[in-house]
Protein backbone atom coordinates (compact mmCIF):
# COMPACT_ATOMS: atom_id res chain seq x y z
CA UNK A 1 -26.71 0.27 -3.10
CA UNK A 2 -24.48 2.47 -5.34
CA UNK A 3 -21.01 2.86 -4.66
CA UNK A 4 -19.06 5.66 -5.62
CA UNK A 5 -14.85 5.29 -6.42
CA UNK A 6 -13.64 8.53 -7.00
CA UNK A 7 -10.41 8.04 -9.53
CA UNK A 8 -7.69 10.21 -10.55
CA UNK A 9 -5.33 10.02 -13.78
CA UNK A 10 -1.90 10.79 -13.10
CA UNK A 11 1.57 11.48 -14.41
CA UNK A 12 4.00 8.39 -14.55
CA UNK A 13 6.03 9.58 -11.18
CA UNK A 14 9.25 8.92 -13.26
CA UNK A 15 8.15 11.19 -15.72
CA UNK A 16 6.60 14.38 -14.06
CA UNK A 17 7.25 17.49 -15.45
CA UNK A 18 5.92 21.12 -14.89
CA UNK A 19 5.05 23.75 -17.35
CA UNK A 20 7.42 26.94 -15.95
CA UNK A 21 4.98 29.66 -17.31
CA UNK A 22 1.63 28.27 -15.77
CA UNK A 23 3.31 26.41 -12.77
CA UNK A 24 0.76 23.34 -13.74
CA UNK A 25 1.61 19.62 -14.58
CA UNK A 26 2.51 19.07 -18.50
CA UNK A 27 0.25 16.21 -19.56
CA UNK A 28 0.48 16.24 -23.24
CA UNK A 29 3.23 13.35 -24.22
CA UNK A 30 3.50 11.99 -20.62
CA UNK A 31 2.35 8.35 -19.58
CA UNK A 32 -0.38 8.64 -17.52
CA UNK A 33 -1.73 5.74 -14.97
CA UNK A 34 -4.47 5.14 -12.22
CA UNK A 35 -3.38 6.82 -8.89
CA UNK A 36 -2.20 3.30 -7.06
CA UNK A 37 -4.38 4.14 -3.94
CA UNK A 38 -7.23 4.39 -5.92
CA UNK A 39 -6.44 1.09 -7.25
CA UNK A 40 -7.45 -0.18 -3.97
CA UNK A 41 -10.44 2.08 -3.63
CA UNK A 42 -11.87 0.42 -7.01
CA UNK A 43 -11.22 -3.06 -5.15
CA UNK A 44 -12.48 -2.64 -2.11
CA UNK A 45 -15.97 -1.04 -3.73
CA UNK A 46 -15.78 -4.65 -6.08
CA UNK A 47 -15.59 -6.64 -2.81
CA UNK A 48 -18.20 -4.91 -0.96
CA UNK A 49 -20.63 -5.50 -3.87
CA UNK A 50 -19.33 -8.68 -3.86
CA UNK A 51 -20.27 -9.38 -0.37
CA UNK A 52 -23.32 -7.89 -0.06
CA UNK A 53 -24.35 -9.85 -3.36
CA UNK A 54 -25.92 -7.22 -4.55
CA UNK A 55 -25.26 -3.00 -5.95
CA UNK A 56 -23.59 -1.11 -8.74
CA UNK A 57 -19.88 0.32 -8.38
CA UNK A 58 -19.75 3.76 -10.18
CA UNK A 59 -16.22 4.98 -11.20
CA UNK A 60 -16.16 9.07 -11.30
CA UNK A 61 -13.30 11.09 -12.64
CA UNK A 62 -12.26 14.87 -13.30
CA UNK A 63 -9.79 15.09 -15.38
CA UNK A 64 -8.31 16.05 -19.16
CA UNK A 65 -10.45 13.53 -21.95
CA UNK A 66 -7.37 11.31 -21.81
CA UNK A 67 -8.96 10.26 -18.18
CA UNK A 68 -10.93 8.16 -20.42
CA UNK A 69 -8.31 5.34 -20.60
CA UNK A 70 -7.96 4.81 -16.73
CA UNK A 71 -11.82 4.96 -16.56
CA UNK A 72 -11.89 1.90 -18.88
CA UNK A 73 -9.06 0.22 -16.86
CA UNK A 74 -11.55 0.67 -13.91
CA UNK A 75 -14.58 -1.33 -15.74
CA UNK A 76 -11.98 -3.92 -17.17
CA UNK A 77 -11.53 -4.37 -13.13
CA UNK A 78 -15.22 -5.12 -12.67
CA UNK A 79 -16.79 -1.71 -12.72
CA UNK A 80 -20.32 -1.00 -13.88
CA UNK A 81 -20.00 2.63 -14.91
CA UNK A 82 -17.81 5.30 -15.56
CA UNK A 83 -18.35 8.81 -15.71
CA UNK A 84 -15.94 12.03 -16.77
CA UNK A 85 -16.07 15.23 -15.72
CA UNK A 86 -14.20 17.38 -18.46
CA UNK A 87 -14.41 20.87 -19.14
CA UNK A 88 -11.62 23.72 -19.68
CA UNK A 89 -14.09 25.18 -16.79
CA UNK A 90 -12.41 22.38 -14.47
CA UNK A 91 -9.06 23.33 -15.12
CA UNK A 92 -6.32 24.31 -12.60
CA UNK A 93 -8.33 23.56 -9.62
CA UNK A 94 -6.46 22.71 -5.85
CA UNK A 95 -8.25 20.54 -3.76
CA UNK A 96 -10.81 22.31 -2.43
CA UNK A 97 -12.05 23.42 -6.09
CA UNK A 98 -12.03 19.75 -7.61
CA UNK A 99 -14.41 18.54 -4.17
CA UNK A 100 -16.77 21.26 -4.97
CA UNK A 101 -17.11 19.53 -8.75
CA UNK A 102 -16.63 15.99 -7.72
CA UNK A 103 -19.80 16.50 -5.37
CA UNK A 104 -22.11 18.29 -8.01
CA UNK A 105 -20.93 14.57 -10.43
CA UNK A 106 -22.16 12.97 -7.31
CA UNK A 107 -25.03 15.09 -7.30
CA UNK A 108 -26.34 14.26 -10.21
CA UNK A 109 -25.24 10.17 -10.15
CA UNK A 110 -28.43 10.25 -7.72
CA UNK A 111 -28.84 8.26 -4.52
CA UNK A 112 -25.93 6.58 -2.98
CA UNK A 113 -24.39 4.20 -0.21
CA UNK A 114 -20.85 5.04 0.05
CA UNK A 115 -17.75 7.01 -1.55
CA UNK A 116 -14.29 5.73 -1.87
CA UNK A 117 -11.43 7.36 -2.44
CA UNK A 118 -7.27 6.82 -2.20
CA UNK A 119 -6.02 8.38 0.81
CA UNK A 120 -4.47 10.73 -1.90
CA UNK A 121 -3.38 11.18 -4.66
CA UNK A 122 0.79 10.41 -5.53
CA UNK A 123 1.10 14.01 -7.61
CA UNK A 124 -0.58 16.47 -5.20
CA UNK A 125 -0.25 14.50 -1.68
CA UNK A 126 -2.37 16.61 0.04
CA UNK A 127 -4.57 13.97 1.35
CA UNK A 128 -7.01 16.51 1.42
CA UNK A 129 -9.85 16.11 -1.67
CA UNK A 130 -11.86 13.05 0.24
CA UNK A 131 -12.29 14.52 3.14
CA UNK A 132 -13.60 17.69 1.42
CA UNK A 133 -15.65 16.18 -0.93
CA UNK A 134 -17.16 14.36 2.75
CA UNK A 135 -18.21 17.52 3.83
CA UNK A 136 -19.71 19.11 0.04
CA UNK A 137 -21.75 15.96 0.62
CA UNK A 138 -22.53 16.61 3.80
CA UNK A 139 -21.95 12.92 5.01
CA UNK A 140 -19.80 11.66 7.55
CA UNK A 141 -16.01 10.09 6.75
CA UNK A 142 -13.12 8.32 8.03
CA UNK A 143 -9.68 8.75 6.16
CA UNK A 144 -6.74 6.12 6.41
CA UNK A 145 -8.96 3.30 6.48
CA UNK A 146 -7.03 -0.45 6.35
CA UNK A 147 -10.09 -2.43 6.85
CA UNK A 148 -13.40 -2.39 6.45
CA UNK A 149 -14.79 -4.70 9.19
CA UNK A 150 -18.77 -4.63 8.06
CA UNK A 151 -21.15 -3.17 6.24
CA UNK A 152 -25.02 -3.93 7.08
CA UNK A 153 -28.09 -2.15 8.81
CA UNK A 154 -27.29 1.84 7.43
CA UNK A 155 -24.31 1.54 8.94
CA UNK A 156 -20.72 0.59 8.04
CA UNK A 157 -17.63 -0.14 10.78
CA UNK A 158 -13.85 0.22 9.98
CA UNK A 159 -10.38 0.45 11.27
CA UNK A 160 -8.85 3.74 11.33
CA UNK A 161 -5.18 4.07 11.04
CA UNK A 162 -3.23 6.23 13.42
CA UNK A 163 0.19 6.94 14.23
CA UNK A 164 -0.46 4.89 17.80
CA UNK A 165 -2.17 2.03 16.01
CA UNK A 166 -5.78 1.61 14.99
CA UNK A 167 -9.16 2.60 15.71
CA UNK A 168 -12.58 0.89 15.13
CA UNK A 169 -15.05 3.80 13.76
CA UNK A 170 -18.90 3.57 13.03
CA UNK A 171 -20.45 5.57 10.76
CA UNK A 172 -23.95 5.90 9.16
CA UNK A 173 -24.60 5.81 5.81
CA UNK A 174 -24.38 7.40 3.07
CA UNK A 175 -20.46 7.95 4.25
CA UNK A 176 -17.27 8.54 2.68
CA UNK A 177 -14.01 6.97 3.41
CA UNK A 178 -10.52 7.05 2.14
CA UNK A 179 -8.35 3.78 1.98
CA UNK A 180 -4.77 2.65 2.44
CA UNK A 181 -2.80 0.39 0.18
CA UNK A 182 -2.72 -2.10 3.25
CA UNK A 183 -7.09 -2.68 2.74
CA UNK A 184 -6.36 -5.36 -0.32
CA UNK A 185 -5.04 -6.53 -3.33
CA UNK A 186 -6.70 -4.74 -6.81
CA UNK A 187 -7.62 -7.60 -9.33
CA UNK A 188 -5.93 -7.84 -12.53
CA UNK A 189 -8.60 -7.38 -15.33
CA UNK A 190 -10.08 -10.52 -17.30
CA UNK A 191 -10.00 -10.48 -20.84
CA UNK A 192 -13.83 -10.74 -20.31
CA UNK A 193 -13.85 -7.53 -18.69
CA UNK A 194 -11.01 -5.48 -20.69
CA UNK A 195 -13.53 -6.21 -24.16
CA UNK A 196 -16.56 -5.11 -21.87
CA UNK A 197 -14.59 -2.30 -21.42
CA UNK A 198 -13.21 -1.10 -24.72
CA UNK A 199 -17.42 -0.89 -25.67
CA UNK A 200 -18.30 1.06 -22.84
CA UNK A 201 -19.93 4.01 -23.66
CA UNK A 202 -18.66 6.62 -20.82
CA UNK A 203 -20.46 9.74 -20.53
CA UNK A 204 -18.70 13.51 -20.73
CA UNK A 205 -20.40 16.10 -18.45
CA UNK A 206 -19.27 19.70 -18.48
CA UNK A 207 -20.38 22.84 -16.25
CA UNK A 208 -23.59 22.60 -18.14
CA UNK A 209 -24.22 19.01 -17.41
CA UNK A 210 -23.82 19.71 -13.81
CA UNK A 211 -24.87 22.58 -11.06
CA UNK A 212 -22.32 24.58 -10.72
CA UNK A 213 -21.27 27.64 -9.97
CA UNK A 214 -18.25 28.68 -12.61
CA UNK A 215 -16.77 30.83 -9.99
CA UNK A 216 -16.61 28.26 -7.84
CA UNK A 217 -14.84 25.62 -10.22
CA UNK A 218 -11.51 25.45 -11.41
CA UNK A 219 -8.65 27.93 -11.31
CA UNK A 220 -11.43 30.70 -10.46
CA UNK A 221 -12.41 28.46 -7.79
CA UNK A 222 -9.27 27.62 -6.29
CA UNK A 223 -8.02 29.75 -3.29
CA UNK A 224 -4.95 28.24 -3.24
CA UNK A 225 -2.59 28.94 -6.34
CA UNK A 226 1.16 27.88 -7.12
CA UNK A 227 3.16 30.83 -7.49
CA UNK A 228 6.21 29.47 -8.33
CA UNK A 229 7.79 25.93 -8.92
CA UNK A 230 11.82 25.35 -9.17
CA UNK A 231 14.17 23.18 -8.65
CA UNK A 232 16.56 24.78 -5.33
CA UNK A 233 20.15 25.34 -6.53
CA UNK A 234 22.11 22.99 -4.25
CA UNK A 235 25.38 24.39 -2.92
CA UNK A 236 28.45 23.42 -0.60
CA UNK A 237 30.48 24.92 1.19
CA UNK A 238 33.96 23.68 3.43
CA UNK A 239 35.63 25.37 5.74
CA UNK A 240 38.27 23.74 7.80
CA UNK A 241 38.02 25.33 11.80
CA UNK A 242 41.47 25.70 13.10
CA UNK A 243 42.41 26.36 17.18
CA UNK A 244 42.05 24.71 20.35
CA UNK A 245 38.79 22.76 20.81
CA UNK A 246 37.61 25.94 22.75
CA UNK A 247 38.37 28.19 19.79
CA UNK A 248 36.84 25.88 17.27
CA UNK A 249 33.44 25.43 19.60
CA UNK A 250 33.32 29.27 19.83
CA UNK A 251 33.91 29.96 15.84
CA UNK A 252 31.40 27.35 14.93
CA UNK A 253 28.71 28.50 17.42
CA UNK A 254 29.12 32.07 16.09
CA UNK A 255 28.67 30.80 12.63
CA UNK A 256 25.60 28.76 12.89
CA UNK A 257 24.36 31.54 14.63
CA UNK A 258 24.77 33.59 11.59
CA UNK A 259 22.74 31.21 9.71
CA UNK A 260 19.47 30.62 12.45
């Protein structure tokens, strides 16, 4: 069985900074690192192979060419492949655009079991790409997933975080879920694996590696856009209320009413 870890290269959190003209992250110059809950994606995939005793774990990115580097960290870990999706066609896209791509790189990776990814991703937090990359698939999914319980028979069970607790899903496969940081521990990569790594030969596709519809991809594809980014001016303001505690209860009600 094939298992798919979708990864994403981000920004260093301590070290984020945003280009004022195209409202987009600056990634030129700025440490870069695997998104930490897809740290635990990559693990859990390892483990299920590992279980199961059999299967291939697939690492698939979108991302700038410097998404290389965080592929190879991924096969230092114990991955078998690695794939990139690069293209200036790719650029700019919100959630919904960067599913539509990840699916056709799924696509064309052929037959599959299962797709992890992080719960999100630490730059965007919108929680929002597995889920829609679920249903570009057209395969069921569970999101916030601590444990996976079994996997055997088609079908794989797991606990569901919710704000009440937990709940035990079953779903068929192929499925996607997305994981929390609470599922495992990611490995730390063997020197075995980091020189299998740095030979790896990792494969490029663009929009004319994969079926895709330009318009659909990317910026172009994106209906949701950033308009504007800023940091709000912070201001303060103190005003001492004078007057009996009747007067004071009467001036400050009048006031915040001014502000609602």
């Amino acid at each position: 069985m094939q298992i798919i870890v979708c990864l994403k290269q981000v920004p260093d959190t301590t070290e984020v900074r945003i280009n004022p003209e195209t409202n987009t992250l600056m990634r030129e110059g700025v440490a870069s690192v695997i998104n930490p809950f897809d740290m635990y994606a990559i693990e859990e995939a390892l483990r299920i192979k590992e279980s199961l005793g059999e299967g291939e774990v697939t690492v698939l990115s979108m991302g700038p060419p410097q998404a290389e580097a965080s592929l190879r960290e991924a096969l230092s870990m114990g991955a078998d492949k690695a794939v990139l999706l690069s293209d200036r066609a790719f650029a700019g896209a919100d959630s919904l655009a960067t599913a539509y791509t990840l699916a056709a790189g799924v696509a064309k990776l052929g037959e599959f079991g299962l797709v992890i990814c992080g719960k999100q991703a630490i730059d965007g937090d919108t929680a929002q790409v597995g889920p829609s990359l679920a249903e570009q698939l057209d395969v069921p999914h569970a999101t916030y997933v601590r444990k996976v319980q079994s996997l055997e028979d088609n079908k794989i069970v797991v606990e569901r975080m919710t704000e009440d607790g937990y709940e035990v899903i079953e779903l068929a496969l192929p499925a996607l879920i997305t994981v929390l940081k609470d599922i495992n521990q990611p490995r730390l990569p063997s020197l075995k694996g980091k020189m299998r790594a740095k030979k790896a030969e990792i494969p490029v596709w663009g929009k004319e590696d994969l079926d895709v519809d330009e318009k659909l991809c990317g910026l172009a594809g994106s209906p949701t856009q950033v308009v504007k980014i800023f940091t709000p001016e912070r201001t303060r303001e103190c005003r001492l209320i004078e007057g009996s505690a009747e007067e004071q209860a009467k001036v400050l009600a009048s006031e915040l009413k001014k502000i609602i």
